[in-house]
C-alpha atoms as a PDB file:
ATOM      1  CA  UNK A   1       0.000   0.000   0.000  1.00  0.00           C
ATOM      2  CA  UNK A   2       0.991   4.042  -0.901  1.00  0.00           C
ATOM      3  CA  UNK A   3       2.159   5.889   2.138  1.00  0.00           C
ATOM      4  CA  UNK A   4       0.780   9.118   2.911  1.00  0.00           C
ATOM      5  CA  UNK A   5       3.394  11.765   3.921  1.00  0.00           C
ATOM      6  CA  UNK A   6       1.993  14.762   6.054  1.00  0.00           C
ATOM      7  CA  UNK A   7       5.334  16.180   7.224  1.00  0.00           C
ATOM      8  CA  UNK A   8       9.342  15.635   8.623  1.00  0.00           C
ATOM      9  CA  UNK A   9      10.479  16.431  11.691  1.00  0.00           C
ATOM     10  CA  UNK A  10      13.729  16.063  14.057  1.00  0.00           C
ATOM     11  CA  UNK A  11      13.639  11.701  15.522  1.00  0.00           C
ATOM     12  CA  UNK A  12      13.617  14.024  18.754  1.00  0.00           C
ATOM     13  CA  UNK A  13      10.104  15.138  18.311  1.00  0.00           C
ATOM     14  CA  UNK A  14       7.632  14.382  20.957  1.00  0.00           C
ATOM     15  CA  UNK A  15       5.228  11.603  20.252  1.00  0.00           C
ATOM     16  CA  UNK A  16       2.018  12.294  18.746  1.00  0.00           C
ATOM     17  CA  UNK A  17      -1.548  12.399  20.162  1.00  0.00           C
ATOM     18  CA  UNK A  18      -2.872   8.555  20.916  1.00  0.00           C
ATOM     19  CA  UNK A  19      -5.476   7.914  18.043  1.00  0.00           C
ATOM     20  CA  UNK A  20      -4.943  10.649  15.709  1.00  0.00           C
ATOM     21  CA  UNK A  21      -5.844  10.261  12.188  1.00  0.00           C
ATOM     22  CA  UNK A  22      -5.357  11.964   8.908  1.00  0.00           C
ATOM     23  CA  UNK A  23      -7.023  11.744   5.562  1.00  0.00           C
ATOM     24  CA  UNK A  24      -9.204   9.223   4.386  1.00  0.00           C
ATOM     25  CA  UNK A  25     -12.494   7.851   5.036  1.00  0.00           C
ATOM     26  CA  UNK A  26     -12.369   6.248   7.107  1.00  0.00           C
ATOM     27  CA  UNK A  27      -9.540   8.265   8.147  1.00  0.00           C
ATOM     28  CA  UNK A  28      -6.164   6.549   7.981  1.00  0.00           C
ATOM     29  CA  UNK A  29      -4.503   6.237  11.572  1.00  0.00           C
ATOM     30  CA  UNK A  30      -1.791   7.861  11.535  1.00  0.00           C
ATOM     31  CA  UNK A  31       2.088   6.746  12.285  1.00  0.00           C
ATOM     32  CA  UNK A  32       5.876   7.839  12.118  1.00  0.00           C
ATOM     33  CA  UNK A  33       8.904   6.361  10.406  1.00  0.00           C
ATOM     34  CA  UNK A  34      11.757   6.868  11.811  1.00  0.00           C
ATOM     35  CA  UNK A  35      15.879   7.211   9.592  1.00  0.00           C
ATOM     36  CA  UNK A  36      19.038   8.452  11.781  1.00  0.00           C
ATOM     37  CA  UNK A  37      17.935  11.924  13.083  1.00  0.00           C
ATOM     38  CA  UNK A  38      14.801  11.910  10.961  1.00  0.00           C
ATOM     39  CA  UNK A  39      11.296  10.919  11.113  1.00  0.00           C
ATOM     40  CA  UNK A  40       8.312  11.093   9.036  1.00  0.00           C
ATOM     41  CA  UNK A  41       4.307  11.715  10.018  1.00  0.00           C
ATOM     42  CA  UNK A  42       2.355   9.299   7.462  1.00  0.00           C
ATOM     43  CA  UNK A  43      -0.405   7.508   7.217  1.00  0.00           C
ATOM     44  CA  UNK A  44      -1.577   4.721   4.384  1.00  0.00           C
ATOM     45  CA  UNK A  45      -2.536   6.453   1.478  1.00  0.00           C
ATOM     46  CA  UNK A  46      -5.929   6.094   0.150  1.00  0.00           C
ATOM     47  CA  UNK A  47      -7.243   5.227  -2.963  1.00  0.00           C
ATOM     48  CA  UNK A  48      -8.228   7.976  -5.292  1.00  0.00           C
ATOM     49  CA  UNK A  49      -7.771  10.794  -2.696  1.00  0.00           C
ATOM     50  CA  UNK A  50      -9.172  14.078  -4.019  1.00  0.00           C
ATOM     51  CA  UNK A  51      -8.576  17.590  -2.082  1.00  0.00           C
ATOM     52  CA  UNK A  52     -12.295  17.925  -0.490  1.00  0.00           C
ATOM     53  CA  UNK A  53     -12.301  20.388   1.981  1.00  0.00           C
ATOM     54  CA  UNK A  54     -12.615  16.593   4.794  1.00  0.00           C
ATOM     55  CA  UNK A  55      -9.275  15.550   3.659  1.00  0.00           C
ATOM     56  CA  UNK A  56      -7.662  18.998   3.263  1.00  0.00           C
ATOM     57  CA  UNK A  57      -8.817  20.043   6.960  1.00  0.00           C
ATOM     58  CA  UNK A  58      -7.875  16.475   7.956  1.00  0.00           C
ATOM     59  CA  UNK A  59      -4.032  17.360   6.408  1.00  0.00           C
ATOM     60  CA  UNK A  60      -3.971  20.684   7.912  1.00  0.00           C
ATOM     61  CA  UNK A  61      -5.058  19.414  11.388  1.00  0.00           C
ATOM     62  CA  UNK A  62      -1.874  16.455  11.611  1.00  0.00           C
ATOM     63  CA  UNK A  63       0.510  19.122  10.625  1.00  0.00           C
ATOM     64  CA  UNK A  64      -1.199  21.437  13.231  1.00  0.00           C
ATOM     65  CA  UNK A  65      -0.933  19.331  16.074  1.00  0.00           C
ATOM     66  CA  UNK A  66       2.550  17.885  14.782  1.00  0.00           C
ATOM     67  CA  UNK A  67       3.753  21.711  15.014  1.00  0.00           C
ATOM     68  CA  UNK A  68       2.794  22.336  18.532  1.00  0.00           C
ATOM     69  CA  UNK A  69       5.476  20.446  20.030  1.00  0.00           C
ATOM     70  CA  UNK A  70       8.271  21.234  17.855  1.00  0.00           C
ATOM     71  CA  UNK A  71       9.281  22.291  14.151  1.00  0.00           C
ATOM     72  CA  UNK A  72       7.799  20.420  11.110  1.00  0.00           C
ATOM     73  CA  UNK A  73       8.714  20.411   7.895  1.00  0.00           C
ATOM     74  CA  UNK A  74       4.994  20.316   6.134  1.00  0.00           C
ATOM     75  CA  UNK A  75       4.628  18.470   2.931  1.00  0.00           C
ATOM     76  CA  UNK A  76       1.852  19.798   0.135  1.00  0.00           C
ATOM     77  CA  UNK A  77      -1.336  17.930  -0.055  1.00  0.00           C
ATOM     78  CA  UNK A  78      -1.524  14.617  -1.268  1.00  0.00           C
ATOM     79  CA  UNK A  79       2.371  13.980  -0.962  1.00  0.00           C
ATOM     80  CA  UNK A  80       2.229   9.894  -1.985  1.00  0.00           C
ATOM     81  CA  UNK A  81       5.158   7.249  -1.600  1.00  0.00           C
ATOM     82  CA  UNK A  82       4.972   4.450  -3.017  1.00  0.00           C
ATOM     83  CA  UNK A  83       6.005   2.343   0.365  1.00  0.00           C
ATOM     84  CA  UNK A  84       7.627   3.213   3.995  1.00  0.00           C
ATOM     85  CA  UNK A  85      10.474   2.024   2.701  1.00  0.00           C
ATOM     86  CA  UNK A  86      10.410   4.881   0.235  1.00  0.00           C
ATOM     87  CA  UNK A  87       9.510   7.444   2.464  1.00  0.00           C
ATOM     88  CA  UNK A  88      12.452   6.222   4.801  1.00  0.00           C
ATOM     89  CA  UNK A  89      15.100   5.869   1.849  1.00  0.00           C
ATOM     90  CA  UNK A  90      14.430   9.817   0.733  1.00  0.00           C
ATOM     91  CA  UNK A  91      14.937  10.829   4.767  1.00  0.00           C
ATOM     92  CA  UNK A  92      18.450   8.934   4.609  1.00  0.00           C
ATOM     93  CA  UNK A  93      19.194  10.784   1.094  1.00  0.00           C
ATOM     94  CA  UNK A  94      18.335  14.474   2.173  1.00  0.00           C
ATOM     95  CA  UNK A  95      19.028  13.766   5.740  1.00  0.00           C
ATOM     96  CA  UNK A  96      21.247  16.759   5.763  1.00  0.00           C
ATOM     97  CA  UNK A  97      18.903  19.081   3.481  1.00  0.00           C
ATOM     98  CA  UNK A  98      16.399  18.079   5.985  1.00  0.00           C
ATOM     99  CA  UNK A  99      18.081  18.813   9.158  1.00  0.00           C
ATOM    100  CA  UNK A 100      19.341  22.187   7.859  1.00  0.00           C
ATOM    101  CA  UNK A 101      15.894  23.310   7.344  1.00  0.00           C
ATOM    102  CA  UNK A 102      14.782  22.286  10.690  1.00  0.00           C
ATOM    103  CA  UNK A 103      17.133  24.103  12.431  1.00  0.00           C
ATOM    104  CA  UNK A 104      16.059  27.288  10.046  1.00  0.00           C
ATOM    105  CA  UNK A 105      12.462  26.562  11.001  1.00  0.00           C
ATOM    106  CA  UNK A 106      12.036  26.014  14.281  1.00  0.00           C
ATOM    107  CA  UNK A 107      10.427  28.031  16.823  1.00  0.00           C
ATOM    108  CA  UNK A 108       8.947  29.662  13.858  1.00  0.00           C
ATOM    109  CA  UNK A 109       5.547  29.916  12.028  1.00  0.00           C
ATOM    110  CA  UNK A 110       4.106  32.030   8.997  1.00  0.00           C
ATOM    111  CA  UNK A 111       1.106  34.229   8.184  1.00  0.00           C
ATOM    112  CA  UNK A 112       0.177  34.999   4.872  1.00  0.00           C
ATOM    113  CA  UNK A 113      -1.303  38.023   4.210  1.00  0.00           C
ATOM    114  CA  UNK A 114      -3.588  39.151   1.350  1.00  0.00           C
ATOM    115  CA  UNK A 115      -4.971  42.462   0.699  1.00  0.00           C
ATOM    116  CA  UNK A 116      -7.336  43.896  -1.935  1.00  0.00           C
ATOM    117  CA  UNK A 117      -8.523  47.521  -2.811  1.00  0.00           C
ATOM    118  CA  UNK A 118     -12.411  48.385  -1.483  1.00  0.00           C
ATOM    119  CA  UNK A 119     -13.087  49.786  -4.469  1.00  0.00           C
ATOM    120  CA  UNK A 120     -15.393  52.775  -3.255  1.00  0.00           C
ATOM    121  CA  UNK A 121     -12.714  53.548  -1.055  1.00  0.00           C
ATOM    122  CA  UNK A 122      -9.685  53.771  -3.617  1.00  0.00           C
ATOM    123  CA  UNK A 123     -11.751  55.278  -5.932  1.00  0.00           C
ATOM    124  CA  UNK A 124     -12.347  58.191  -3.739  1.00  0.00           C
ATOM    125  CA  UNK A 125      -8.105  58.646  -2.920  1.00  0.00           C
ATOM    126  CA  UNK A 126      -7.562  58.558  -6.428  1.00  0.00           C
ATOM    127  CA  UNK A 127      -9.332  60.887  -7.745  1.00  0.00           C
ATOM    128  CA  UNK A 128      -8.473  62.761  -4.533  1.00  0.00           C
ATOM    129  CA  UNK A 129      -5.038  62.471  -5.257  1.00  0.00           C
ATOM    130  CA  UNK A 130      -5.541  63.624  -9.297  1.00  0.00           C
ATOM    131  CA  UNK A 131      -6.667  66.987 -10.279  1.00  0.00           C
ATOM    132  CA  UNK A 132      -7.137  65.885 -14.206  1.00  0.00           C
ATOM    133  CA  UNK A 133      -8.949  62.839 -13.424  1.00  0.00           C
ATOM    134  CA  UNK A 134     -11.186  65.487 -11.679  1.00  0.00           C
ATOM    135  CA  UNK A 135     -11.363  67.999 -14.258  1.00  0.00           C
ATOM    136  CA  UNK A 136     -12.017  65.116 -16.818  1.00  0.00           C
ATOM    137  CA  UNK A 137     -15.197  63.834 -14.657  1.00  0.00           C
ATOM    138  CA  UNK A 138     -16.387  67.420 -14.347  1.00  0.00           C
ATOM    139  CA  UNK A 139     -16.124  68.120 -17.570  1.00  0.00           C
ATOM    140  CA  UNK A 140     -17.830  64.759 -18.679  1.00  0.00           C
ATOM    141  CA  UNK A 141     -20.779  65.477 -15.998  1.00  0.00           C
ATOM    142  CA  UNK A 142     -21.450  68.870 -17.435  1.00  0.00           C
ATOM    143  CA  UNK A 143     -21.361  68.046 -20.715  1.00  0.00           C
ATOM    144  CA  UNK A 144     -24.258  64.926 -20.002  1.00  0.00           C
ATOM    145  CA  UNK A 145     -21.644  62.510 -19.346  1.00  0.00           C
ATOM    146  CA  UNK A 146     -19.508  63.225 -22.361  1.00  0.00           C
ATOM    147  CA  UNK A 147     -18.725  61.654 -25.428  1.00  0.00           C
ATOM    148  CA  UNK A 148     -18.001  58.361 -25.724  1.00  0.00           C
ATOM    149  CA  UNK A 149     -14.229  58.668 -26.391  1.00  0.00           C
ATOM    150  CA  UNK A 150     -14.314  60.850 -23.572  1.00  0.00           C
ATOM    151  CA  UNK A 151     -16.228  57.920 -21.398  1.00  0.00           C
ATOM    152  CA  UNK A 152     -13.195  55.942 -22.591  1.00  0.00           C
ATOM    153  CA  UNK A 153     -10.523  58.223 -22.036  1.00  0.00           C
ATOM    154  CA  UNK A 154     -11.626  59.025 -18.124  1.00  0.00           C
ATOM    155  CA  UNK A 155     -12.305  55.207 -17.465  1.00  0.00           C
ATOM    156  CA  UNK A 156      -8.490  54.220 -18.973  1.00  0.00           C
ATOM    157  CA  UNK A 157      -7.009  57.193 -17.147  1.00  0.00           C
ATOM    158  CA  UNK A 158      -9.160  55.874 -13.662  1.00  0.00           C
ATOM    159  CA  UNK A 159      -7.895  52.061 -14.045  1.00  0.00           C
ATOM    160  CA  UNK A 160      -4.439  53.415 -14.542  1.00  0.00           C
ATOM    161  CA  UNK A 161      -4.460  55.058 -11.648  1.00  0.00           C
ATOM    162  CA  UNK A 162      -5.953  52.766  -9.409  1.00  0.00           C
ATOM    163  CA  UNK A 163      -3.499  49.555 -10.760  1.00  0.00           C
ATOM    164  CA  UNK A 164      -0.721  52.643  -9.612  1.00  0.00           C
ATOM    165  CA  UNK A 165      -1.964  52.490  -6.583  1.00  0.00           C
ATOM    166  CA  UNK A 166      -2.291  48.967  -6.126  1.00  0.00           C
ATOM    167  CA  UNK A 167       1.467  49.195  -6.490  1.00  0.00           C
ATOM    168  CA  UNK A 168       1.906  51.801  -4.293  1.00  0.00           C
ATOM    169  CA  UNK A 169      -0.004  50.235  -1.280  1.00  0.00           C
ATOM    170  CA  UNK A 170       1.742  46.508  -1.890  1.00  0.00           C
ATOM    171  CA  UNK A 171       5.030  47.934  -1.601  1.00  0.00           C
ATOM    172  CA  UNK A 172       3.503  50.298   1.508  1.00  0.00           C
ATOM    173  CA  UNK A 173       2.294  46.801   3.350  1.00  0.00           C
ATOM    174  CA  UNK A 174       5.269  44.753   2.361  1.00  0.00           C
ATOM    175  CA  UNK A 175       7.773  47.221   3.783  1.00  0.00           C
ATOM    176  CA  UNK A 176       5.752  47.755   7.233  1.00  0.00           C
ATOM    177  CA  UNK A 177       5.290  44.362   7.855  1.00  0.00           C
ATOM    178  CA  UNK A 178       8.852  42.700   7.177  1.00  0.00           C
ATOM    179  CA  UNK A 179      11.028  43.657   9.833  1.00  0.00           C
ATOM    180  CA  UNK A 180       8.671  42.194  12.467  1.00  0.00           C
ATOM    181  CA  UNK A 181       9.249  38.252  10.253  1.00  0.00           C
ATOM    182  CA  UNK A 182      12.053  36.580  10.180  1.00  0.00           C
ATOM    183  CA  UNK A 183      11.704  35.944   6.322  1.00  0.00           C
ATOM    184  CA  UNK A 184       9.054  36.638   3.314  1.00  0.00           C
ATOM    185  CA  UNK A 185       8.387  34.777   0.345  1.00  0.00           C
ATOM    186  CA  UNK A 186       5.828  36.055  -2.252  1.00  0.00           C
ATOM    187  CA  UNK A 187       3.287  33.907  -3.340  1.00  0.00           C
ATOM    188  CA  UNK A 188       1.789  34.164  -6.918  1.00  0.00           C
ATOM    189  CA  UNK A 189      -0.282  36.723  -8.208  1.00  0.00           C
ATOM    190  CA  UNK A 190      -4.190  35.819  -7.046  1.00  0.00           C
ATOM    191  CA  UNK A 191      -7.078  37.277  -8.759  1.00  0.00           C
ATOM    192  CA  UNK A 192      -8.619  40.002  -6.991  1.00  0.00           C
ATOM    193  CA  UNK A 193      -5.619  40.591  -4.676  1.00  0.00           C
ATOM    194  CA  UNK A 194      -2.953  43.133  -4.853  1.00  0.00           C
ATOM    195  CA  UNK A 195      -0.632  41.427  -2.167  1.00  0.00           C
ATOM    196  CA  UNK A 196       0.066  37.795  -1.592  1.00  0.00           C
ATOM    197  CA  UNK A 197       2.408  37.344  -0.006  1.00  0.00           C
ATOM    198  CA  UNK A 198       3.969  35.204   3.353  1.00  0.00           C
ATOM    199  CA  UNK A 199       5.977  35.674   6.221  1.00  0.00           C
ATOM    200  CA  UNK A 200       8.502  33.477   9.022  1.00  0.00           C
ATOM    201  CA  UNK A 201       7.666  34.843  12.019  1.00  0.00           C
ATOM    202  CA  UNK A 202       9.250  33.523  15.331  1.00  0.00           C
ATOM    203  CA  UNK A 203       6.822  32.540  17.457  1.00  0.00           C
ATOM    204  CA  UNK A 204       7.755  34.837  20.319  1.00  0.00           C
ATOM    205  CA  UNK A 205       7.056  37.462  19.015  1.00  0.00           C
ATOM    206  CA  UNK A 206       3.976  36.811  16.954  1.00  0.00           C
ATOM    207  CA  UNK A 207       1.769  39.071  18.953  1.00  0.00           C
ATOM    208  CA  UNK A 208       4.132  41.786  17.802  1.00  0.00           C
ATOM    209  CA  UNK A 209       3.252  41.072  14.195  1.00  0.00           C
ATOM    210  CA  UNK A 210      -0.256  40.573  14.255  1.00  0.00           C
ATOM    211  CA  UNK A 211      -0.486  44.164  16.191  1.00  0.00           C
ATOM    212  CA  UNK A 212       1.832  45.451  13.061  1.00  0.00           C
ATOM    213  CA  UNK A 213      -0.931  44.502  10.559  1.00  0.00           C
ATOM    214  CA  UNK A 214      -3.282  45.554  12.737  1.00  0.00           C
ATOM    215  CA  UNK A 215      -2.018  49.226  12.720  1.00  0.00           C
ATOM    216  CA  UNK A 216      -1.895  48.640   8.746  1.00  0.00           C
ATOM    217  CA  UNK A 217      -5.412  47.951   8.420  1.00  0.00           C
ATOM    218  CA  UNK A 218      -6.383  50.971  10.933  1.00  0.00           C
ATOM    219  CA  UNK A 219      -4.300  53.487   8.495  1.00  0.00           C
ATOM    220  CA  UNK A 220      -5.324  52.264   5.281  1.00  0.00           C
ATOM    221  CA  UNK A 221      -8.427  51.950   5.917  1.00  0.00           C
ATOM    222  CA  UNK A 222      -9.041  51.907   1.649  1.00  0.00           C
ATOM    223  CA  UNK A 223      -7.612  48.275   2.044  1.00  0.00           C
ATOM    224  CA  UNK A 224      -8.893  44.757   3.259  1.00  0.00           C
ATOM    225  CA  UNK A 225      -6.511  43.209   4.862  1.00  0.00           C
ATOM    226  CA  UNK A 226      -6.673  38.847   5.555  1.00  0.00           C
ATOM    227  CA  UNK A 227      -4.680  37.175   8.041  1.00  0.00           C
ATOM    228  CA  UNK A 228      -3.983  33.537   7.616  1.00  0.00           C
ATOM    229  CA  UNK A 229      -2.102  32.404  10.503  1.00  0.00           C
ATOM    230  CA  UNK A 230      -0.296  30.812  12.717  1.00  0.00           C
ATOM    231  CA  UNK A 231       0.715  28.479   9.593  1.00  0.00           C
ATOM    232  CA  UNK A 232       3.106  25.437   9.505  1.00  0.00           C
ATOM    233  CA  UNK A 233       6.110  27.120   7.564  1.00  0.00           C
ATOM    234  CA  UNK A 234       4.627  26.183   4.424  1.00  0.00           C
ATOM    235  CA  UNK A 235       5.944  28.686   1.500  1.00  0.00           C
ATOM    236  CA  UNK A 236       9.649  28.511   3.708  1.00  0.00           C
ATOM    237  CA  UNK A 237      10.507  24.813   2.930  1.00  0.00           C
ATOM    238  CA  UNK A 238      12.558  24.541  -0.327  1.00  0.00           C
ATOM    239  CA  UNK A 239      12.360  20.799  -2.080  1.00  0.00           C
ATOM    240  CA  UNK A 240      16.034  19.190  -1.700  1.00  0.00           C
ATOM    241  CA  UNK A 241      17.969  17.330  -3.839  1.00  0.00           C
ATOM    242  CA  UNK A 242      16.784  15.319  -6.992  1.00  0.00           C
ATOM    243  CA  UNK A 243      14.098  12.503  -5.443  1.00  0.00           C
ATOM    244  CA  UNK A 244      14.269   9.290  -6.118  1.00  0.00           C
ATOM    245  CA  UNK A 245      12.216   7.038  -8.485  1.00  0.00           C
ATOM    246  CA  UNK A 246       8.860   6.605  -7.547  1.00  0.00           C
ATOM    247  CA  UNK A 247       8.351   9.085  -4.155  1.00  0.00           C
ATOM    248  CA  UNK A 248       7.161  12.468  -4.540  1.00  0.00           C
ATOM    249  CA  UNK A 249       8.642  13.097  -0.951  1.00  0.00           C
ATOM    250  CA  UNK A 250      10.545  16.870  -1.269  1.00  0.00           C
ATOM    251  CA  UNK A 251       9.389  17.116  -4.832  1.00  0.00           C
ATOM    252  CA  UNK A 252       6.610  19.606  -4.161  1.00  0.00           C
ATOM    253  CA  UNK A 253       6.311  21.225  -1.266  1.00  0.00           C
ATOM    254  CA  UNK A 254       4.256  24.067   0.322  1.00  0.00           C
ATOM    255  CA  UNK A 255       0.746  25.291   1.526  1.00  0.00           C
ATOM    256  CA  UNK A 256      -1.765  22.418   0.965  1.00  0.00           C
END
């Protein structure tokens, strides 16, 4: 049978909860294999596993409960080997890829933040902010709402504007909130979002960070601001070295 790979942490790590289970239904109990300094959280694998909301909690919540006794390195969602034996041969390959990170890692956690314009809002700063955008409108209004390669011109010149300040405000968030994390990694661009992005945050001092956003959200009050948080270190663990045949273990990792 496939073995189910949640996460890696330190041989060290305090045992896990009596009876916990991961994905699967019924859910798989779930176990840890142990190489040198290494060990792995896995479960079997079911058949045709699918990421329904059950299974994805059911990931997040092993990983979760892993995590609050020491650092774990958290595989992506539906991270299959084809035996233990697999799983156990990769944590003897990249035993000291996987050790490195560790050490990086622990005592830490990440948030990832989003944040999006509200529109009324922006809309208001910009043309604020631009005297021809407000000429243009003015004009437009008085003339019955203008012609329509003026409609075009005043729309063009508003998006422009507004993606500027989308710019403006990513780099504004970006640069308040990283010298409270210990790192930042940028996630892809997400529809509907001007900033995606995550950050390592030692756990000592999360309270410090989540007031930092805080104060962002209570001075740009134009933008919604989403806290996702405390995370396993998802977007912070790099894959290691080439796997090998037939285990997806390292080969894609990050937020499920």
């Amino acid at each position: 049978m496939s073995t189910y790979v949640y996460g890696i942490t330190a041989r060290s790590h305090p045992a896990l909860p009596e009876g916990m289970t991961g994905v699967g239904e019924p859910p798989r109990p779930v176990r840890v294999l142990t190489a040198g300094e290494l060990a792995a959280v896995v479960s079997d694998a079911p058949e045709g596993l699918r990421p329904k909301r059950r299974d994805l909690l059911a990931h997040q919540n092993v990983l979760a409960e892993a995590g609050v006794a020491g650092c774990v390195l958290p595989m992506r969602f539906g991270s299959v080997a084809p035996s233990d034996d697999a799983v156990t041969g990769v944590l003897d390959e990249r035993a000291e890829h996987y050790r490195e990170r560790l050490g990086q890692l622990d005592g830490k956690v990440e948030y990832n933040i989003k944040a999006a314009h509200v529109e009324d809002a922006v809309l208001h700063i910009v043309m604020a902010q631009n005297p021809e955008l407000r000429s243009l409108a003015e004009t437009n209004r008085l003339a019955g709402g203008g012609s329509y390669e003026d409609k075009i011109r005043l729309g063009e010149m508003v998006a422009a504007a507004v993606q500027a300040k989308e710019a403006e405000d990513a780099a504004e968030v970006h640069r308040r909130l990283a010298p409270a994390a210990a790192a930042v990694s940028v996630g892809p661009e997400s529809t509907g979002w001007l900033l995606n992005v995550s950050f390592l945050v030692p756990r000592e001092t999360a309270e410090q960070f989540v007031a930092a956003v805080q104060q962002v959200r209570e001075s740009h009050a134009h933008l919604d601001v989403r806290v996702n948080g405390p995370l396993p270190p998802y977007s912070f663990v790099e894959p290691g070295p080439a796997e090998s045949a037939g285990t997806t273990i390292g080969a894609d990792t990050g937020a499920p």
